[in-house]
C-alpha atoms as a PDB file:
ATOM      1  CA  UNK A   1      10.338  14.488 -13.328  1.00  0.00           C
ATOM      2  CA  UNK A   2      11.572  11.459 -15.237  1.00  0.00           C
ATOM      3  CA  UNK A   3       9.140   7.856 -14.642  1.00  0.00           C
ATOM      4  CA  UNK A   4      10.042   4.619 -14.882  1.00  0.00           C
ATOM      5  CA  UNK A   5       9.648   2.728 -17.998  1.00  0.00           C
ATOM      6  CA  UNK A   6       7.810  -0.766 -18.297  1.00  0.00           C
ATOM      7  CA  UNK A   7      10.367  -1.203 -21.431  1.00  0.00           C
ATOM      8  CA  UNK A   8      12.838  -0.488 -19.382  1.00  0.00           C
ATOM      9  CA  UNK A   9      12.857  -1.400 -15.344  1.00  0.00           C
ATOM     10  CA  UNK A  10       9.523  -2.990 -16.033  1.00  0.00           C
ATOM     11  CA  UNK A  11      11.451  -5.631 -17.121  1.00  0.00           C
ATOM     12  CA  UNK A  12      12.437  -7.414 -14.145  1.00  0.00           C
ATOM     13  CA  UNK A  13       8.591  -7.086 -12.502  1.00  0.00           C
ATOM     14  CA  UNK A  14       6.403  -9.901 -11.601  1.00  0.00           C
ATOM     15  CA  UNK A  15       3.949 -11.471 -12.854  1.00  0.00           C
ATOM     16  CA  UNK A  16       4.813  -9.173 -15.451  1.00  0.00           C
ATOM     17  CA  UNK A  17       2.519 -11.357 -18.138  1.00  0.00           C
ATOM     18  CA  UNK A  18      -0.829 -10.077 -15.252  1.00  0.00           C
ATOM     19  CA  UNK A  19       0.237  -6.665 -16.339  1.00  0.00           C
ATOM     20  CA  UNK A  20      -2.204  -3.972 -17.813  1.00  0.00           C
ATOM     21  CA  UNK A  21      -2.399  -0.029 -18.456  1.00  0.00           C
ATOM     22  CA  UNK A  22      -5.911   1.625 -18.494  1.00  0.00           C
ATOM     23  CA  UNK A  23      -6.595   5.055 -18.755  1.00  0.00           C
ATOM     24  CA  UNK A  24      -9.147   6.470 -16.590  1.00  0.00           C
ATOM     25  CA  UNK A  25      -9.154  10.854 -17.366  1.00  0.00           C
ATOM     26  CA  UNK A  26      -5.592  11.526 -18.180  1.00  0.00           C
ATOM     27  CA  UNK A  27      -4.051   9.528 -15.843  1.00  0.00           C
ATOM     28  CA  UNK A  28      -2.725   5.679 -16.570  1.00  0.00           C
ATOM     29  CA  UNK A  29      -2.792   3.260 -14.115  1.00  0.00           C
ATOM     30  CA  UNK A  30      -0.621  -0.035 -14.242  1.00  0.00           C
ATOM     31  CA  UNK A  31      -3.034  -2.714 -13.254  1.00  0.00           C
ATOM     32  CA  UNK A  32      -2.356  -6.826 -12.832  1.00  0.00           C
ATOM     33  CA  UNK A  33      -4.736  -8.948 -12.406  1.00  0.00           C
ATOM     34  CA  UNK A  34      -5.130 -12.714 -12.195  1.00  0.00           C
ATOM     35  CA  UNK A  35      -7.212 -15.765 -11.372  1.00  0.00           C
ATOM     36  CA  UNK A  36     -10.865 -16.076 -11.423  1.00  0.00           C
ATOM     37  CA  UNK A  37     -13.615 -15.964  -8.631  1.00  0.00           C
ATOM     38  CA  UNK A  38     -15.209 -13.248  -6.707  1.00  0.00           C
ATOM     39  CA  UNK A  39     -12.733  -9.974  -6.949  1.00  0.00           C
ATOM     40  CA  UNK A  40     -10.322  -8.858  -4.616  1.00  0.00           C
ATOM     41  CA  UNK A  41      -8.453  -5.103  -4.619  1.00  0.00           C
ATOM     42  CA  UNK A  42      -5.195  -5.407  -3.184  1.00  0.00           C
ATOM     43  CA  UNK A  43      -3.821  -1.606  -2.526  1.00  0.00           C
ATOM     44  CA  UNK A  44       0.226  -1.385  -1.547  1.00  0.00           C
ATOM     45  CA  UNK A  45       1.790   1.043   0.905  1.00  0.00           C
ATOM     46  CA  UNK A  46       3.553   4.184   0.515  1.00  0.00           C
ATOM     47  CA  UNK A  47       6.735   3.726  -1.854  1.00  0.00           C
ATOM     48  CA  UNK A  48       6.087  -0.028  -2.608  1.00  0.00           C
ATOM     49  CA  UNK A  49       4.618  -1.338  -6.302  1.00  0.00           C
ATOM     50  CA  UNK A  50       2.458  -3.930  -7.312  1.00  0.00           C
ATOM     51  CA  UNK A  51       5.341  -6.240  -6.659  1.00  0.00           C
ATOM     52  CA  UNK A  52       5.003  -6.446  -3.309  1.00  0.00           C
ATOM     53  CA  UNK A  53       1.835  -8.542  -3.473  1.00  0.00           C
ATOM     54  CA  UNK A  54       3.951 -11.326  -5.695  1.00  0.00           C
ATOM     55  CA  UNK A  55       3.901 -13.973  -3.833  1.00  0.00           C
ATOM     56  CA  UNK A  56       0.754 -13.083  -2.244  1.00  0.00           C
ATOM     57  CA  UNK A  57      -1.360 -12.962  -5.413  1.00  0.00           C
ATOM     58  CA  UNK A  58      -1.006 -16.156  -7.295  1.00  0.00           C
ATOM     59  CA  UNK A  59      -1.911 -17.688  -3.556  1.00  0.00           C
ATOM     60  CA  UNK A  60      -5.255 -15.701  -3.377  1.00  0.00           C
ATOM     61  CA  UNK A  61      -6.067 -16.315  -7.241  1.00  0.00           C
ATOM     62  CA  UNK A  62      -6.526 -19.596  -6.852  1.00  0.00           C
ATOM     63  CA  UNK A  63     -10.119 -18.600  -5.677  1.00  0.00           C
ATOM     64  CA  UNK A  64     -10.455 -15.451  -6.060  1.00  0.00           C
ATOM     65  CA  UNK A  65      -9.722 -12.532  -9.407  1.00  0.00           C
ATOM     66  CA  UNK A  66      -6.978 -10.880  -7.772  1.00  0.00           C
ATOM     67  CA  UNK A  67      -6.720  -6.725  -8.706  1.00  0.00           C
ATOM     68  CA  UNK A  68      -3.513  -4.727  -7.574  1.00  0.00           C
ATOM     69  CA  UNK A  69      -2.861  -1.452  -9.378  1.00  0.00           C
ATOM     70  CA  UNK A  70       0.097   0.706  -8.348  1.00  0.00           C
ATOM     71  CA  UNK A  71      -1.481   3.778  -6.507  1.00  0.00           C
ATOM     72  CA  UNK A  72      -1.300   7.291  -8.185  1.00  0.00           C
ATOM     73  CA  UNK A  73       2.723   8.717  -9.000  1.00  0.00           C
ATOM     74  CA  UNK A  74       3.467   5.549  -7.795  1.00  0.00           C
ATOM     75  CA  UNK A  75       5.718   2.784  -9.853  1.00  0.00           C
ATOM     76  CA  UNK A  76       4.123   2.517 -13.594  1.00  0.00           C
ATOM     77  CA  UNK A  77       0.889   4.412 -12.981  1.00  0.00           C
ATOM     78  CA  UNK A  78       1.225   7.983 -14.045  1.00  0.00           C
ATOM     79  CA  UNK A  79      -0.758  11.103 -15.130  1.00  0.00           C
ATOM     80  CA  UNK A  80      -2.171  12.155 -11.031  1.00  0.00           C
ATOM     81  CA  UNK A  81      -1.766  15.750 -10.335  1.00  0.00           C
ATOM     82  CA  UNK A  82       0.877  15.820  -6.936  1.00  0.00           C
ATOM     83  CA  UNK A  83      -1.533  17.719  -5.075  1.00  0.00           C
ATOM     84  CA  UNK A  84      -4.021  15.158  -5.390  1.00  0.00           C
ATOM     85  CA  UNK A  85      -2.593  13.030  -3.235  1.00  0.00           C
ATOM     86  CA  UNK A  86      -4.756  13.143  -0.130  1.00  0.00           C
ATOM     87  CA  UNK A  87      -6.034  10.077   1.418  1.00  0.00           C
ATOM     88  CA  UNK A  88      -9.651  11.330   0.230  1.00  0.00           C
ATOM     89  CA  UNK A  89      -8.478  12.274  -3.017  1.00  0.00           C
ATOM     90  CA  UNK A  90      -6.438   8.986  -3.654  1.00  0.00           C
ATOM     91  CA  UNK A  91      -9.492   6.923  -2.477  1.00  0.00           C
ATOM     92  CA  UNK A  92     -11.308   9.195  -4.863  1.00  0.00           C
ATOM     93  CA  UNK A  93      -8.884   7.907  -7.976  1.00  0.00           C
ATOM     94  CA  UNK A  94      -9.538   4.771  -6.836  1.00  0.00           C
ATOM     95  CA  UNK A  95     -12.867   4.325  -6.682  1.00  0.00           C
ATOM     96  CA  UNK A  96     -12.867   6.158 -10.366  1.00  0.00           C
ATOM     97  CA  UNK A  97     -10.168   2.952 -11.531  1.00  0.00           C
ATOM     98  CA  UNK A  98     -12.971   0.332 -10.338  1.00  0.00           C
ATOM     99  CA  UNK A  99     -15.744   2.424 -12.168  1.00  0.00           C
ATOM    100  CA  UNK A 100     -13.757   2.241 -15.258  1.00  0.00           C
ATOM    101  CA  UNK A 101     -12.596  -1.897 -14.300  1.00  0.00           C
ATOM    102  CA  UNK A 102     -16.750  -2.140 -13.910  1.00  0.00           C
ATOM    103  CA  UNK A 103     -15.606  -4.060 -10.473  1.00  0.00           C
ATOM    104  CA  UNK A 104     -17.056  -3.855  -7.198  1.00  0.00           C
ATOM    105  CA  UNK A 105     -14.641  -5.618  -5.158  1.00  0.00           C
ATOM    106  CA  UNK A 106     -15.445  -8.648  -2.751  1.00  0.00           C
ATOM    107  CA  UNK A 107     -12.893  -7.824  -0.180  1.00  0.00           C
ATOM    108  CA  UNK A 108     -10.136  -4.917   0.039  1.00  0.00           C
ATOM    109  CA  UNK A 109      -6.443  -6.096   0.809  1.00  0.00           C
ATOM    110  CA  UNK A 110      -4.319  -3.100   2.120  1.00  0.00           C
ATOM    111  CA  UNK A 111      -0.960  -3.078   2.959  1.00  0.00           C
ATOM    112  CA  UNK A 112       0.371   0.270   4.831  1.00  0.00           C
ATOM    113  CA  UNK A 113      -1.370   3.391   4.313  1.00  0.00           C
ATOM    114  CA  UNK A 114      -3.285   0.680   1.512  1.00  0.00           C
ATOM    115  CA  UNK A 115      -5.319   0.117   4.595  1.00  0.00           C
ATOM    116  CA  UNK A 116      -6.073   3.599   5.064  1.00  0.00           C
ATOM    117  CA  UNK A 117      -7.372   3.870   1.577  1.00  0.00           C
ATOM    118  CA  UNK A 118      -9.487   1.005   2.074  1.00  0.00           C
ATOM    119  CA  UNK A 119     -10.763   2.471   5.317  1.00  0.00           C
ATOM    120  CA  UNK A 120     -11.653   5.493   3.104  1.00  0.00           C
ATOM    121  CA  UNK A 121     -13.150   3.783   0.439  1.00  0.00           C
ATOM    122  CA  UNK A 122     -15.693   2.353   3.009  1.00  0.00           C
ATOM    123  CA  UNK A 123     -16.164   5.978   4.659  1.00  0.00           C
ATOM    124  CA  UNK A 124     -16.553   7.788   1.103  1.00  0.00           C
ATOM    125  CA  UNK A 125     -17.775   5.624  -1.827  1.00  0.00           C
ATOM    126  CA  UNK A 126     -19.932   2.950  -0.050  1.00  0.00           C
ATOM    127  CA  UNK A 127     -17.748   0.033   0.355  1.00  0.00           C
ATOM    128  CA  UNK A 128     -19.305  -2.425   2.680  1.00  0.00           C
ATOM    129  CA  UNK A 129     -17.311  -5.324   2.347  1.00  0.00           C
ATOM    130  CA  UNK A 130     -14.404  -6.850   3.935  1.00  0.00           C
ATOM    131  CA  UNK A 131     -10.824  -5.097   4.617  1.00  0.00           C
ATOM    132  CA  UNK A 132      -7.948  -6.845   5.845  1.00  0.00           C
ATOM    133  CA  UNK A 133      -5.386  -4.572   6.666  1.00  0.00           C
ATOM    134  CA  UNK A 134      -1.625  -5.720   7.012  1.00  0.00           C
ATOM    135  CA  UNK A 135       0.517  -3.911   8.929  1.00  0.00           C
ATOM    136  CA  UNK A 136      -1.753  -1.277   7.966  1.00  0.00           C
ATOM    137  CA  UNK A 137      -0.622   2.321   9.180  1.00  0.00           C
ATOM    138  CA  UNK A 138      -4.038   3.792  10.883  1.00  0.00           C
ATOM    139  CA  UNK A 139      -1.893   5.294  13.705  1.00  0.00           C
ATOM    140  CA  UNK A 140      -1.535   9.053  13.833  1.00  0.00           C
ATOM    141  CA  UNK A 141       1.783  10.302  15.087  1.00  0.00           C
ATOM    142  CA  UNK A 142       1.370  10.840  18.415  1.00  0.00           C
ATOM    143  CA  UNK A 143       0.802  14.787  19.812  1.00  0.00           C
ATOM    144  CA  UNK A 144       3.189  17.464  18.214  1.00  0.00           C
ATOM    145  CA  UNK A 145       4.026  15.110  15.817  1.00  0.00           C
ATOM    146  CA  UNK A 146       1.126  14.607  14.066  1.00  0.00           C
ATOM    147  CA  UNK A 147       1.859  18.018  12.735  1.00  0.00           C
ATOM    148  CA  UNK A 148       5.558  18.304  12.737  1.00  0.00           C
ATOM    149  CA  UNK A 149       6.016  15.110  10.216  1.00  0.00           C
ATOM    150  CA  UNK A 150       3.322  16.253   7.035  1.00  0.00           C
ATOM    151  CA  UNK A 151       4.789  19.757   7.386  1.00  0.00           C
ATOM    152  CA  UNK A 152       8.474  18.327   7.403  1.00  0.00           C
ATOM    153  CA  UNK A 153       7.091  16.062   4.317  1.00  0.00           C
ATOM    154  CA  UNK A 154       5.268  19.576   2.561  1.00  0.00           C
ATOM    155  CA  UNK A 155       8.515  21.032   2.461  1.00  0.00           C
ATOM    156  CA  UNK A 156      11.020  17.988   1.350  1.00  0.00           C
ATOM    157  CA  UNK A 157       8.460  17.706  -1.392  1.00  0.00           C
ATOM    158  CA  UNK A 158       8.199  21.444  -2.582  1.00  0.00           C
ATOM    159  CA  UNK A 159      11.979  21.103  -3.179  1.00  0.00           C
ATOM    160  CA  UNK A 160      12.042  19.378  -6.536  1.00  0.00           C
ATOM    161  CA  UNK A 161      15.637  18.679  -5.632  1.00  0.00           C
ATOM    162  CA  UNK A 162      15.218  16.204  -2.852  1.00  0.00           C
ATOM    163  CA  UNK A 163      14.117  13.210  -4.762  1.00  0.00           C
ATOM    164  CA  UNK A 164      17.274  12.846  -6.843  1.00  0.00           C
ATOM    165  CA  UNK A 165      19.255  13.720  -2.624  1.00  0.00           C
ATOM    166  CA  UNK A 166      17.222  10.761  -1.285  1.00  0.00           C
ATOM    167  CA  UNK A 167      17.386   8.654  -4.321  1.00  0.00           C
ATOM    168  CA  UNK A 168      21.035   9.212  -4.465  1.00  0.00           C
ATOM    169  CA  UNK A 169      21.581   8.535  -0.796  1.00  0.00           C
ATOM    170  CA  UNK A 170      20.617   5.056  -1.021  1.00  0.00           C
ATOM    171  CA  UNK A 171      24.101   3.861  -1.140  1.00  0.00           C
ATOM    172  CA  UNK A 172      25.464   5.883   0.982  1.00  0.00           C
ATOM    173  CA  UNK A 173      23.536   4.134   3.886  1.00  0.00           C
ATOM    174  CA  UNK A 174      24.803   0.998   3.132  1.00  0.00           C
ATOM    175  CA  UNK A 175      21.837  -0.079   0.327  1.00  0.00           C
ATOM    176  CA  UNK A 176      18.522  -1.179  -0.371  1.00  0.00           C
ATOM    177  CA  UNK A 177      18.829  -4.414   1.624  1.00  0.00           C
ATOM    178  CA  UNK A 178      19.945  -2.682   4.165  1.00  0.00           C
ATOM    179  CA  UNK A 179      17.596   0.390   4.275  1.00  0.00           C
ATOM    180  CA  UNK A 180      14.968  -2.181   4.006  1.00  0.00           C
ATOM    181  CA  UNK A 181      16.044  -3.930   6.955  1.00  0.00           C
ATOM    182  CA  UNK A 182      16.566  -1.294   9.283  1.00  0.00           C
ATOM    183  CA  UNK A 183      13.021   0.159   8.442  1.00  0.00           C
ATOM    184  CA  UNK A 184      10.997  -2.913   8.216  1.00  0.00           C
ATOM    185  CA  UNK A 185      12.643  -5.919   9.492  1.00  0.00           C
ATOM    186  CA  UNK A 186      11.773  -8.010   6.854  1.00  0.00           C
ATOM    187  CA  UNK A 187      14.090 -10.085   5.110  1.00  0.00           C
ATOM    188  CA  UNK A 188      12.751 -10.856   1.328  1.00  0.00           C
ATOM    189  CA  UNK A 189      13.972 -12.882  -1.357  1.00  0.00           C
ATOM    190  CA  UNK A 190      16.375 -11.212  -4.258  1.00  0.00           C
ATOM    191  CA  UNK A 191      13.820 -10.457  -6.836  1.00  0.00           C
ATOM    192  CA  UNK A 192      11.751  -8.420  -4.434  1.00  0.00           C
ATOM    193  CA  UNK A 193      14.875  -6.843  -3.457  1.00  0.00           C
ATOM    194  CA  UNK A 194      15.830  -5.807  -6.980  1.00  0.00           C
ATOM    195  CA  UNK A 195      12.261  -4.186  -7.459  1.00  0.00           C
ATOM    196  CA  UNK A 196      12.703  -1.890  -4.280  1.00  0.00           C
ATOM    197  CA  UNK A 197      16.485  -1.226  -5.233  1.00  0.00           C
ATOM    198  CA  UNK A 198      14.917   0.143  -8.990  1.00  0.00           C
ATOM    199  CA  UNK A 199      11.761   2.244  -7.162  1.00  0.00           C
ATOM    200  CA  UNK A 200      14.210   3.521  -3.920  1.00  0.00           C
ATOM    201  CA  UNK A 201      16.818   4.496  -6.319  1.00  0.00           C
ATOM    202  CA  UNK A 202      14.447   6.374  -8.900  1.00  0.00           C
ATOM    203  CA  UNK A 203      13.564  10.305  -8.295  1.00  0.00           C
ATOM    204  CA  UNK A 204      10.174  10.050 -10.070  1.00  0.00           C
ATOM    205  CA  UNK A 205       8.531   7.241  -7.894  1.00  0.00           C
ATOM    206  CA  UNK A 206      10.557   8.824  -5.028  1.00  0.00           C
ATOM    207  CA  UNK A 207       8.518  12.093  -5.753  1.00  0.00           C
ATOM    208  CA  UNK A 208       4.801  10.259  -5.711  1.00  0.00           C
ATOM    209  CA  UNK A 209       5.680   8.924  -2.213  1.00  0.00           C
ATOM    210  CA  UNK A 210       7.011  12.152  -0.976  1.00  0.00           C
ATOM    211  CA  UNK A 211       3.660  13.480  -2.289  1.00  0.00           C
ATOM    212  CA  UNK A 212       1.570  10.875  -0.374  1.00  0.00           C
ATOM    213  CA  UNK A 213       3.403  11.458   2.744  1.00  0.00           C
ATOM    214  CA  UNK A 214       2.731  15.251   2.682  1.00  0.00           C
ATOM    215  CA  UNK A 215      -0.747  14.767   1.733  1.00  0.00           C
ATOM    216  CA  UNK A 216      -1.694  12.297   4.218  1.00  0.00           C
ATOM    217  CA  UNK A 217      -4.086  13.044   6.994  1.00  0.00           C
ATOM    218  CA  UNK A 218      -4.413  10.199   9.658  1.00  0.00           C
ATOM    219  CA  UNK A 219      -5.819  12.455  12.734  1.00  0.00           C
ATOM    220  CA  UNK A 220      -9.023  13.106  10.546  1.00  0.00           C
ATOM    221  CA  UNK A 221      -9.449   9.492   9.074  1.00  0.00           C
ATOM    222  CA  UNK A 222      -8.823   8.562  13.470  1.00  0.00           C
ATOM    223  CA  UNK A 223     -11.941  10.744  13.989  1.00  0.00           C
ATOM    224  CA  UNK A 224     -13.935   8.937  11.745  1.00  0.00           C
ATOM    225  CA  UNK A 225     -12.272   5.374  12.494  1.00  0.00           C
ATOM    226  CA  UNK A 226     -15.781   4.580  14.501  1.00  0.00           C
ATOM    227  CA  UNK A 227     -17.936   4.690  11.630  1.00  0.00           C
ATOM    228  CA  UNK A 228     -16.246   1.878   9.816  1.00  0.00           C
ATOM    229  CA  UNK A 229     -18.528  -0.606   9.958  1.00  0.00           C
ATOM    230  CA  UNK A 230     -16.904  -3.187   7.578  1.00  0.00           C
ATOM    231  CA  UNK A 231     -15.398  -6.140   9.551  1.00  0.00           C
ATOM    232  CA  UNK A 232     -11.614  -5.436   9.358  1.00  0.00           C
ATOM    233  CA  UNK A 233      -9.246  -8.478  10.237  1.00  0.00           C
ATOM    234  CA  UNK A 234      -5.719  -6.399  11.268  1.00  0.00           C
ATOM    235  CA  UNK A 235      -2.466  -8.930  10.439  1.00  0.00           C
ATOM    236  CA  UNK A 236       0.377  -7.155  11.678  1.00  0.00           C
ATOM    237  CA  UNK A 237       4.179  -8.096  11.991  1.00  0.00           C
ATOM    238  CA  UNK A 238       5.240  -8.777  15.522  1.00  0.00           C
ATOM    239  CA  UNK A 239       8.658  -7.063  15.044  1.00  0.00           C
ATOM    240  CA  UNK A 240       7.475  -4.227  12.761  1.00  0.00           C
ATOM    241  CA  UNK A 241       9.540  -1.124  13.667  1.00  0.00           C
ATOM    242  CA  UNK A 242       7.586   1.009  11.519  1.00  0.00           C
ATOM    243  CA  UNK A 243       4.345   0.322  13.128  1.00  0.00           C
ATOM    244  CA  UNK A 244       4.673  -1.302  16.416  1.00  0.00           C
ATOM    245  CA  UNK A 245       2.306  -3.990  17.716  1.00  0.00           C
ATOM    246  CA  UNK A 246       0.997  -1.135  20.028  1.00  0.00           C
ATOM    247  CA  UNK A 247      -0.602   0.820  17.263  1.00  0.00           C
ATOM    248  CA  UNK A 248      -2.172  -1.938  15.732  1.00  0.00           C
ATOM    249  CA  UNK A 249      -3.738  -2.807  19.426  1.00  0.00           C
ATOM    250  CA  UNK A 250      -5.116   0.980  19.232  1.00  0.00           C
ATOM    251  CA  UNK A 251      -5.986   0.914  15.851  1.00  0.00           C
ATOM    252  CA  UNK A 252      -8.308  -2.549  16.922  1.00  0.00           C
ATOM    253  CA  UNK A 253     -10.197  -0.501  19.346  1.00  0.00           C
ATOM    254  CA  UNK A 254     -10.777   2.306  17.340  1.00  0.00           C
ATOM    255  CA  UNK A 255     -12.854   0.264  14.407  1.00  0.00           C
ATOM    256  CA  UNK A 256     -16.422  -1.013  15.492  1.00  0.00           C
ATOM    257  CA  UNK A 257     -15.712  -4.638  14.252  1.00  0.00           C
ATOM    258  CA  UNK A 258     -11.697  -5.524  13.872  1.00  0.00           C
ATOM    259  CA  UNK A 259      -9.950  -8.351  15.137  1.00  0.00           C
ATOM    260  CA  UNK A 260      -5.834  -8.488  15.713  1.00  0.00           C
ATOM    261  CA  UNK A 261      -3.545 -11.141  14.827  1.00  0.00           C
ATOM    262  CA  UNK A 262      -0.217 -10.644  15.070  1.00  0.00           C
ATOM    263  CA  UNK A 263       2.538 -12.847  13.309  1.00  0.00           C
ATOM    264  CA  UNK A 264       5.577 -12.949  15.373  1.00  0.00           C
ATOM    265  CA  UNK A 265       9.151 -12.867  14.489  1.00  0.00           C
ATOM    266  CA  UNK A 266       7.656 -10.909  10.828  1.00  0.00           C
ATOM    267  CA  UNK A 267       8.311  -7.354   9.833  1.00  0.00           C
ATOM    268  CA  UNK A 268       6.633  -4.816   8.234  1.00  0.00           C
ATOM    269  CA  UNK A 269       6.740  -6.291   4.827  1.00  0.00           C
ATOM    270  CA  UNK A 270       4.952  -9.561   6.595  1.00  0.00           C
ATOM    271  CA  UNK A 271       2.875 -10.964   3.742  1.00  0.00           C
ATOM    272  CA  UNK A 272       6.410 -10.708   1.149  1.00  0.00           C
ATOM    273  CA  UNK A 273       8.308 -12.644   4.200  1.00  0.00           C
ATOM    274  CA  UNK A 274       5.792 -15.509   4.574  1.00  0.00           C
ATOM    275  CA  UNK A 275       2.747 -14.953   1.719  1.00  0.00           C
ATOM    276  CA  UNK A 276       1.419 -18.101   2.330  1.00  0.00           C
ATOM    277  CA  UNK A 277       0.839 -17.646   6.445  1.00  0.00           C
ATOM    278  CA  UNK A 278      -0.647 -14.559   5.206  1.00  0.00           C
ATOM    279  CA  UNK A 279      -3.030 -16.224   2.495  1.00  0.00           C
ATOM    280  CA  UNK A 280      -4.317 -18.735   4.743  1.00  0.00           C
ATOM    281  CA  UNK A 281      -5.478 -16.288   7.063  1.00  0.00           C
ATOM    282  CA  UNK A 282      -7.232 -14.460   4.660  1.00  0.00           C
ATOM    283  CA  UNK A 283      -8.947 -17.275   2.923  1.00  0.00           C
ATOM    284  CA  UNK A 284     -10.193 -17.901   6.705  1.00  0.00           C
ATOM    285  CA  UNK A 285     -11.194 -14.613   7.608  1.00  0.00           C
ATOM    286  CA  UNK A 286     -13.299 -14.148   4.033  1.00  0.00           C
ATOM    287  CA  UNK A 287     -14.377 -17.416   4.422  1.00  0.00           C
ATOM    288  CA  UNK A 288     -16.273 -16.211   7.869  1.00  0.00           C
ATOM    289  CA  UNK A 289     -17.421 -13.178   6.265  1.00  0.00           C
ATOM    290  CA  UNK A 290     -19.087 -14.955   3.190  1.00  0.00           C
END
């Protein structure tokens, strides 16, 4: 399946001058990084890019080096095998990037199932710093569920065919701005916009997330949720439709030391809606864990 080209839709990205391949095995990750300081791993959600930490980043470089790669089959970083895209085995590829970067990070950022990696990286590969997790998606589909949506996922993704349908359906439900909208409730500026109209509307990115999704274990990761002894700060968009405030409040009870703030009238997409809300309550919260 086709990827997108950095000579090509790269072209519009930001911060596009932070921008970096590195080749860790035969995969080749698309890596920004910026500022200077102590360093900080920022890891996106399902289906997003590095781009969704733009505003975010230059905020948090100002004291910190700030390191977001786009997650395996995701965006510009190619070369993962699709069946390696379990929450172990992603943390896995990871924690094999940072060996390469020589970086131990200082703090994990996670946005979305980002948190969920971070969560694993602590479980797996000895990470014992901070995680912030925003709007992070800990949650397991409740009862039947939990079962019927990864299956339902296993099978849109075995069809090689239903990229290019859900790609190609973009349109037809009225858009990018307006799929965003309706699944997030966040309303971002036009060149974040542009960046999710040029991943939503591309089969081979489209593919990596199916992947993810039908890879993704969150009962098992819940079972082990109490042996997370990082301190996790959860910042999590009052009007999120995706993850409601609810699941957050669970997911707060289920980790030994987390703390919940939640920022009303945001979305899911909270930190691209108001980055700098967002940066000042992580410069707090690392500030208190220093």
């Amino acid at each position: 399946m086709s990827r997108l080209d950095w000579n090509r839709e790269g072209l519009i990205w930001p911060h596009r001058d932070a921008s970096t391949f590195i080749e860790v095995g035969k995969a080749r990750w698309h890596v920004q990084r910026m500022g200077a300081g102590p360093p900080l791993l920022l890891l996106h959600g399902t289906g997003a890019s590095v781009h969704s930490w733009r505003g975010l980043m230059p905020l948090l470089a100002q004291n910190y080096t700030v390191i977001a790669p786009d997650l395996p089959r995701h965006a510009f970083t190619q070369g993962h095998d699709a069946y390696a895209m379990s929450l172990p085995a992603m943390a896995r590829e990871v924690s094999a990037l940072l060996d390469a970067l020589e970086v131990e990070p200082a703090a994990i950022i996670g946005h979305s199932a980002g948190a969920a990696v971070a969560l694993q990286l602590a479980l797996d590969h000895a990470y014992a710093g901070p995680i912030v997790g925003l709007n992070a998606a800990l949650r397991p589909f409740p009862g039947a569920l939990a079962q019927i949506f990864p299956a339902v996922a296993k099978t849109l993704f075995a069809n090689p065919l239903v990229p290019r349908i859900f790609t190609g359906s973009i349109d037809l439900v009225g858009g990018a701005e307006r799929f965003l909208w309706r699944s997030t409730h966040s309303r971002i500026e036009a060149g974040g916009l542009a960046c999710y109209r040029t991943l939503l509307k591309h089969p081979g990115h489209a593919g990596g997330a199916l992947a993810m999704m039908a890879n993704w274990d969150l009962p098992t990761l819940r079972t082990r949720m109490g042996e997370v002894a990082n301190p996790v700060l959860l910042l999590h968009g009052g009007n999120d439709p995706a993850i409601p405030p609810e699941w957050a409040r669970d997911a707060q009870g289920w980790l030994p030391n987390a703390r919940l703030e939640l920022l009303p009238g945001l979305g899911h997409l909270a930190h691209e809606e108001d980055p700098d809300k967002a940066a000042a309550l992580i410069a707090g919260f690392l500030a208190g864990t220093s």
